[in-house]
Protein backbone atom coordinates (compact mmCIF):
# COMPACT_ATOMS: atom_id res chain seq x y z
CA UNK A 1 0.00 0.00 0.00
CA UNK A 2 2.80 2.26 0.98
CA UNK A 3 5.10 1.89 -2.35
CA UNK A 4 1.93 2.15 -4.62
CA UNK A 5 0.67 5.61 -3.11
CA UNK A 6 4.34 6.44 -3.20
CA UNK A 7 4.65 5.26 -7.09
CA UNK A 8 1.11 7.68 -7.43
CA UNK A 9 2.71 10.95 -6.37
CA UNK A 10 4.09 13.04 -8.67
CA UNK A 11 7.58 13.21 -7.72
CA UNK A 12 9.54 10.80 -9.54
CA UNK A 13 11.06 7.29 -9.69
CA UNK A 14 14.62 9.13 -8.10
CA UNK A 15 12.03 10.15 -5.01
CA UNK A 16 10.14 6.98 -4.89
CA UNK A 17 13.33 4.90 -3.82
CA UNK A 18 14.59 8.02 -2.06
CA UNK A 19 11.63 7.70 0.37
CA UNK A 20 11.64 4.01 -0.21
CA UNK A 21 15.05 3.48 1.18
CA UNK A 22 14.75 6.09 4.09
CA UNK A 23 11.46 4.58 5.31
CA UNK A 24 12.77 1.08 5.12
CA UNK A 25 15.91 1.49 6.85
CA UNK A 26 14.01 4.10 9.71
CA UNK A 27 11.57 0.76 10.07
CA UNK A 28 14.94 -1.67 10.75
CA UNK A 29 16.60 1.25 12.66
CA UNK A 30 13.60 1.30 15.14
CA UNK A 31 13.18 -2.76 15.75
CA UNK A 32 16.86 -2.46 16.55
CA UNK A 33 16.78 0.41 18.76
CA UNK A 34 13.44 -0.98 20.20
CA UNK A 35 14.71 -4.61 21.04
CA UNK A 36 18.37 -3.89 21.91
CA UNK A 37 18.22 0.29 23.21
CA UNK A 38 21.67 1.04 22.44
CA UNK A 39 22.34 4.11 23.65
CA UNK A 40 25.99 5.92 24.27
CA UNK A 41 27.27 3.97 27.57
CA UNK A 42 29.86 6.40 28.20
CA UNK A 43 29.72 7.80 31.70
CA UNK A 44 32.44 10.65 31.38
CA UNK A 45 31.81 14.00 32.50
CA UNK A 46 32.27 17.18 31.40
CA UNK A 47 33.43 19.61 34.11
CA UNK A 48 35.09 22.51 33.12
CA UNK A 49 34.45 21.72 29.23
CA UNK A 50 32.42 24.12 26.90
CA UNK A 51 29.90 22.40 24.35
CA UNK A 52 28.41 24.78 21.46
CA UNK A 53 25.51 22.96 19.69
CA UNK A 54 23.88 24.57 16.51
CA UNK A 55 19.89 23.76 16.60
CA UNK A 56 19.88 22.84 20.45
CA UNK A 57 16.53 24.26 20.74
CA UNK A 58 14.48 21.19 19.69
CA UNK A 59 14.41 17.22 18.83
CA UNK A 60 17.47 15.61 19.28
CA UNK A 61 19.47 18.97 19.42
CA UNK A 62 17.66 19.63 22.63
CA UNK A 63 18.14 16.11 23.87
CA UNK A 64 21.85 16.89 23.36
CA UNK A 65 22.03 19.60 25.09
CA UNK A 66 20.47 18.10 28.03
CA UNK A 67 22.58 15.22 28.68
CA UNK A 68 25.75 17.29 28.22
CA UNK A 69 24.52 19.70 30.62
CA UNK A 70 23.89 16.46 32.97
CA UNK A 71 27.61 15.50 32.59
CA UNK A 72 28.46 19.04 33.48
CA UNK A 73 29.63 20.96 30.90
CA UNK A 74 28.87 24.89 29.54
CA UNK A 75 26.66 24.36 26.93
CA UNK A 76 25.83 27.08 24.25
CA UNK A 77 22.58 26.58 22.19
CA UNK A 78 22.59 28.66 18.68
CA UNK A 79 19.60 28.46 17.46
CA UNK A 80 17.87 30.83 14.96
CA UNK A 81 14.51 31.03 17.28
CA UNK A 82 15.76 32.67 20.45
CA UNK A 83 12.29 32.05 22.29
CA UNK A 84 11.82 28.50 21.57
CA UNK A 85 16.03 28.82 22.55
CA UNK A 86 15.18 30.03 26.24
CA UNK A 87 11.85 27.94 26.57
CA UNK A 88 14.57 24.80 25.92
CA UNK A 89 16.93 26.02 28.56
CA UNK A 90 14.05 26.72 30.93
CA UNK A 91 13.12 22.96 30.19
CA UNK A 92 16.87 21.66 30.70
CA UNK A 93 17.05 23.49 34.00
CA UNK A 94 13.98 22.02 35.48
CA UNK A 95 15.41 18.55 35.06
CA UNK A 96 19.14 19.81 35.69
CA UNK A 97 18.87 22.24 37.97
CA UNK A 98 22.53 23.16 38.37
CA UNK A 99 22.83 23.37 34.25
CA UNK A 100 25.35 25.97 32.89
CA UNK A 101 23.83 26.74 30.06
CA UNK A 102 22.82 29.92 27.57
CA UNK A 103 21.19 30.87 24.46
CA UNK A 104 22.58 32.77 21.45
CA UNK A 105 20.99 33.83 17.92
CA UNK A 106 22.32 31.87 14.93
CA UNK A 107 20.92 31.91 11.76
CA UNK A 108 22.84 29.47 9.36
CA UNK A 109 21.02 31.08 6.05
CA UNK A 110 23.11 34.24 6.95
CA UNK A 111 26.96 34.78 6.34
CA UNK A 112 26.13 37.40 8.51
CA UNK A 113 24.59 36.00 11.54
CA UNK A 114 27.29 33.67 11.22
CA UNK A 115 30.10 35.89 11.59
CA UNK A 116 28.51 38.02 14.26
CA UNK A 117 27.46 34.93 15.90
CA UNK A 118 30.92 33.81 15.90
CA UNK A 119 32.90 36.86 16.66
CA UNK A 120 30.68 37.04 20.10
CA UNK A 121 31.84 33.42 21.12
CA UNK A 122 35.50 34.37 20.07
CA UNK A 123 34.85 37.57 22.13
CA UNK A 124 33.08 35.86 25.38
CA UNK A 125 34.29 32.00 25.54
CA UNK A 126 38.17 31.33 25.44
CA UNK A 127 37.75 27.87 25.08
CA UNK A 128 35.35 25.25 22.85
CA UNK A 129 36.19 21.97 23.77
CA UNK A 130 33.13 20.19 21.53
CA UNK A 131 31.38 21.87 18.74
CA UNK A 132 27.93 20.13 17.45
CA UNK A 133 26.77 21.18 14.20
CA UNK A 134 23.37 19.80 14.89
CA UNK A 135 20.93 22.47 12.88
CA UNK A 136 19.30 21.64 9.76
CA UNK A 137 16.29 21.63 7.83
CA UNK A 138 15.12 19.12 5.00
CA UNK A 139 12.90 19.05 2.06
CA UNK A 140 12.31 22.23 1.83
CA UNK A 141 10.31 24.04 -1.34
CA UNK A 142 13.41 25.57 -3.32
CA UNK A 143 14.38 28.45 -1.91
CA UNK A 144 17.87 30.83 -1.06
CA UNK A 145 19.96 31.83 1.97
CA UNK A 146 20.76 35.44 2.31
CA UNK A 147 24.04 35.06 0.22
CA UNK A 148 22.05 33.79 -2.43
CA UNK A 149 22.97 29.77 -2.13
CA UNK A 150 19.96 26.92 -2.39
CA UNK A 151 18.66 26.62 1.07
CA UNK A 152 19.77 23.21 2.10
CA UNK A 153 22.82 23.30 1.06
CA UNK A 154 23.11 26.44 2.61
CA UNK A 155 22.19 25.82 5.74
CA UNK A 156 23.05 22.52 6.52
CA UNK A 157 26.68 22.20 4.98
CA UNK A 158 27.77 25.94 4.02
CA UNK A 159 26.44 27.34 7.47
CA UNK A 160 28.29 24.88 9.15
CA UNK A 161 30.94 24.94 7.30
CA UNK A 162 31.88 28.54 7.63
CA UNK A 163 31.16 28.29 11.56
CA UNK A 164 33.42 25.99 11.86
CA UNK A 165 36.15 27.50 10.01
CA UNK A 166 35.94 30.72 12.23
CA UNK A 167 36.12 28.97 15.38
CA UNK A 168 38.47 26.57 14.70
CA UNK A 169 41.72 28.18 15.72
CA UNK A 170 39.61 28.41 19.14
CA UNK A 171 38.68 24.99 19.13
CA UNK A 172 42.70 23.81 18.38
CA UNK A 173 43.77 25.63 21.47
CA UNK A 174 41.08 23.48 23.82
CA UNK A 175 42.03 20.70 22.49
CA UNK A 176 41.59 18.39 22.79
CA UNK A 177 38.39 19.10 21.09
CA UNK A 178 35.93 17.72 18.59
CA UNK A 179 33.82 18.64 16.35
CA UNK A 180 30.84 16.47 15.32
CA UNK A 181 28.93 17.05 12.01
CA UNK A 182 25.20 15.35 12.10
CA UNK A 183 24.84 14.03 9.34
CA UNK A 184 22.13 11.59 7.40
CA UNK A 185 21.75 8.19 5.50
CA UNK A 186 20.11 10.05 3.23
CA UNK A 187 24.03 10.95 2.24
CA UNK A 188 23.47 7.28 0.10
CA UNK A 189 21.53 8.82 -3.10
CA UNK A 190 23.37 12.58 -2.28
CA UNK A 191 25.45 13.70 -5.72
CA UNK A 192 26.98 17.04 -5.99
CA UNK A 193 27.09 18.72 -9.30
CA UNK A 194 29.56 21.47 -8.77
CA UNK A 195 28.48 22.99 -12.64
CA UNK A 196 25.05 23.52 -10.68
CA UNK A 197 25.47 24.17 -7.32
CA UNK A 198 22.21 26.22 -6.94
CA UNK A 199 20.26 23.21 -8.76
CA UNK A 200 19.33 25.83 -10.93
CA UNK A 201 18.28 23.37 -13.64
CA UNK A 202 16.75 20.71 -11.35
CA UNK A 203 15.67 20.77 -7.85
CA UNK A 204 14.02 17.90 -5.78
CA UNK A 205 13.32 18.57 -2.43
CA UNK A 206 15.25 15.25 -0.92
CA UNK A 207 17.80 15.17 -3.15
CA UNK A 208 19.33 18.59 -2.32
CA UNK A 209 18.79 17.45 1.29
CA UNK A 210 20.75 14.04 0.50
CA UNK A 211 23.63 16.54 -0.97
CA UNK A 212 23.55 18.43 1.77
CA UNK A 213 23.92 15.54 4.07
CA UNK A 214 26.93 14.38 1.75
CA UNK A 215 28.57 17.07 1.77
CA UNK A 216 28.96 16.84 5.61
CA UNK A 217 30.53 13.62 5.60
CA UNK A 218 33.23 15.17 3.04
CA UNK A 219 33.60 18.15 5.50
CA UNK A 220 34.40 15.72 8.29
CA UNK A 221 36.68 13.34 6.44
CA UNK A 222 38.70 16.18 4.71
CA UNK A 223 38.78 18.16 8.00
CA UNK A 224 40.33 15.47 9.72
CA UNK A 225 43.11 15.31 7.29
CA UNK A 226 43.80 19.15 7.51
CA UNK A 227 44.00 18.85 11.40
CA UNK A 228 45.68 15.63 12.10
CA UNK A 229 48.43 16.29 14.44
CA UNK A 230 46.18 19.00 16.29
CA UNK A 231 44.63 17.23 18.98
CA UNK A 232 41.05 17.86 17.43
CA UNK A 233 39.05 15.50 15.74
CA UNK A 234 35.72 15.18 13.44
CA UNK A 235 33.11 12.74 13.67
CA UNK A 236 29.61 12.38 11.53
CA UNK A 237 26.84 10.53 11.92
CA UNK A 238 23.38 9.40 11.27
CA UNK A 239 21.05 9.62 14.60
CA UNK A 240 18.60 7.11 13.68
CA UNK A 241 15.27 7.88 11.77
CA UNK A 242 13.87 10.40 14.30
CA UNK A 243 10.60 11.86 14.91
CA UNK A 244 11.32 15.29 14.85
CA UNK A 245 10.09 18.45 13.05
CA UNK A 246 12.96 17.80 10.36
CA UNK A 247 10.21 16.93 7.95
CA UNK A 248 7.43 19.61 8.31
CA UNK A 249 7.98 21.03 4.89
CA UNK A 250 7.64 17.97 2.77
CA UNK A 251 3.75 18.01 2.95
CA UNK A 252 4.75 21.26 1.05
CA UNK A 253 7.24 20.81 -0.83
CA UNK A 254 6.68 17.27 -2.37
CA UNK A 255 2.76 17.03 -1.74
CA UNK A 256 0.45 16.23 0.64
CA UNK A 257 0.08 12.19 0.22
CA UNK A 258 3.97 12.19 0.87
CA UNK A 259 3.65 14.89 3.91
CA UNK A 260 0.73 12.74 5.45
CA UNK A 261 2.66 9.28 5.12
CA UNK A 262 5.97 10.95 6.09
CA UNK A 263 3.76 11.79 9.12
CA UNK A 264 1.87 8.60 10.01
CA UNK A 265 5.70 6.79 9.57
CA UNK A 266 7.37 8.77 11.89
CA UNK A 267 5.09 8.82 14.40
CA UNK A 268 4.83 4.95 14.57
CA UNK A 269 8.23 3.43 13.50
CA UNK A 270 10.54 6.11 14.10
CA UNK A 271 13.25 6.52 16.78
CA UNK A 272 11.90 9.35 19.85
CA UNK A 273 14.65 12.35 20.34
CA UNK A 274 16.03 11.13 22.93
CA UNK A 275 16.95 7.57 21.22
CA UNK A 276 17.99 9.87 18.34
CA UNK A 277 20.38 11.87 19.86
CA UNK A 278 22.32 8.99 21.58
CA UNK A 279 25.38 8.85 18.60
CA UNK A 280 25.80 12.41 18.56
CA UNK A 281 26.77 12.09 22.32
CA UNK A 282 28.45 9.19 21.83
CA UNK A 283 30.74 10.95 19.00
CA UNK A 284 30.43 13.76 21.53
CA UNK A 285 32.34 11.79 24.62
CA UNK A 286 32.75 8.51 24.04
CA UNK A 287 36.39 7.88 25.48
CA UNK A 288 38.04 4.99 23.18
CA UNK A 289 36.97 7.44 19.90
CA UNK A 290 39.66 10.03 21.48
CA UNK A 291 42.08 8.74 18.38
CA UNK A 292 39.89 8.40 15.91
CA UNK A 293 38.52 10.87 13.42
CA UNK A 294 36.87 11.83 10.26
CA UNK A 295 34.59 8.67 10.70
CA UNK A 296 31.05 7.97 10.21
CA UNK A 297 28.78 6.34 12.84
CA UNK A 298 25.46 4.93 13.19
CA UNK A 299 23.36 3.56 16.50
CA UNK A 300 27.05 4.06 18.56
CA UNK A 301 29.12 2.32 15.86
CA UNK A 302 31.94 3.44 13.29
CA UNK A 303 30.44 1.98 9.86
């Protein structure tokens, strides 16, 4: 029933395994995180450490954020919604009373935000021990950041990207550091055309999210070349299928069949936030990873 109101839509054969694959392995991901609950077993803490997380606001973000501020550490939440930002901290401290832990605006469609975002933390914090690039959006209609660059890859690698790159001499002198890039499986069916980086000539929602996702895993791998010998390293991942708000625009974006099954799935086979969020704190303080870098993990595993 699912594959033949999939097949109906009007998005495409590319789409239709897209979505195929994604639900299928989210279905597998959940019986395995159901029967076995893996979840990051590391108990270190995180006195005296400083965690910035992009997107800590909401869904697995949040959940971060949380259990790093358990283990003790200064967490920083950039997020673009500075209400929702404070209404997560207000959360967090209610369960973790003692939590260091503040709100700043970032906006990842802006070079701008970025830099201003960027120059306060080089300005207020003289050390960043972990850096989460957590934020992201996905299957969006097509659209452009500030700067003028399609919105997904935008935000989700170029955002990133150029947060990272003016922070890093910051995070090389607290190291050691890391940096952990969230990435997606959807990296599987990501290409990147660099003759059309703007898809210009063709756009599908999930495909310039897949790119997007792809393009993180090359930011990790090649950043972990350029800073070998640093005492920082770089870590990707894929949480899990996760219900989150990730997917509010496909209903949008793609149409409304795929919006309400995308919907119904989640809700009933996918992994909760806080099952989500579980490799990114793994990659985040797992111990034995201290030597190891520009990997990609899944459920608490290098793949």
């Amino acid at each position: 029933m699912l594959w033949q109101l999939l097949s109906s839509a009007v998005v495409g054969p590319v789409i239709v395994l897209f979505i195929w694959k994604i639900y299928s392995s989210g279905f597998l991901i959940y019986l395995r995180g159901f029967v076995f609950s893996r979840k990051c077993r590391s108990t270190a803490l995180l006195h005296g450490k400083t965690v910035l997380i992009t997107g800590g606001n909401t869904g697995i973000g949040k959940e971060t954020a949380l259990e790093l501020a358990r283990r003790g550490a200064k967490v920083i939440i950039a997020c673009r919604d500075v209400k929702k930002g404070n209404d997560a901290v207000e959360d967090i401290q209610q369960k973790v009373p003692d939590a260091s832990i503040i709100v700043k605006h970032l906006d990842l469609a802006s070079f701008k935000s970025i830099r201003k975002f960027a120059e306060d933390i080089l300005h207020s914090e003289p050390f960043i021990h972990i850096l989460i690039n957590n934020a992201g959006i996905a299957g969006c209609p097509k659209s452009k950041t500030e700067d003028g660059f399609e919105m997904q890859f935008g935000v989700n690698h170029l955002g990133h990207f150029l947060l990272t790159n003016l922070l890093l001499e910051r995070i090389k002198v607290s190291s050691p550091a890391r940096i952990v890039n969230v990435s997606s499986l959807a990296h599987m069916v990501g290409k990147i055309n660099f003759n059309d980086i703007n898809l210009d000539n063709r756009y599908h929602p999930l495909l310039a999210y897949a790119r997007s996702k792809l393009a993180n895993i090359l930011f990790t791998r090649e950043l972990a070349k350029r800073l070998k010998g640093t005492g920082v390293s770089t870590y990707c991942l894929h949480p899990g299928a996760v219900h989150t708000g990730l997917g509010r625009h496909l209903g949008h974006s793609i149409g409304r069949i795929i919006g309400i099954i995308y919907q119904g799935c989640s809700r009933i086979f996918f992994l909760s936030p806080y099952k989500g969020a579980q490799t990114t704190i793994y990659c985040a303080v797992e111990e034995s990873l201290a030597n190891d870098s520009g990997y990609y993990y899944s459920d608490c595993t290098k793949v």
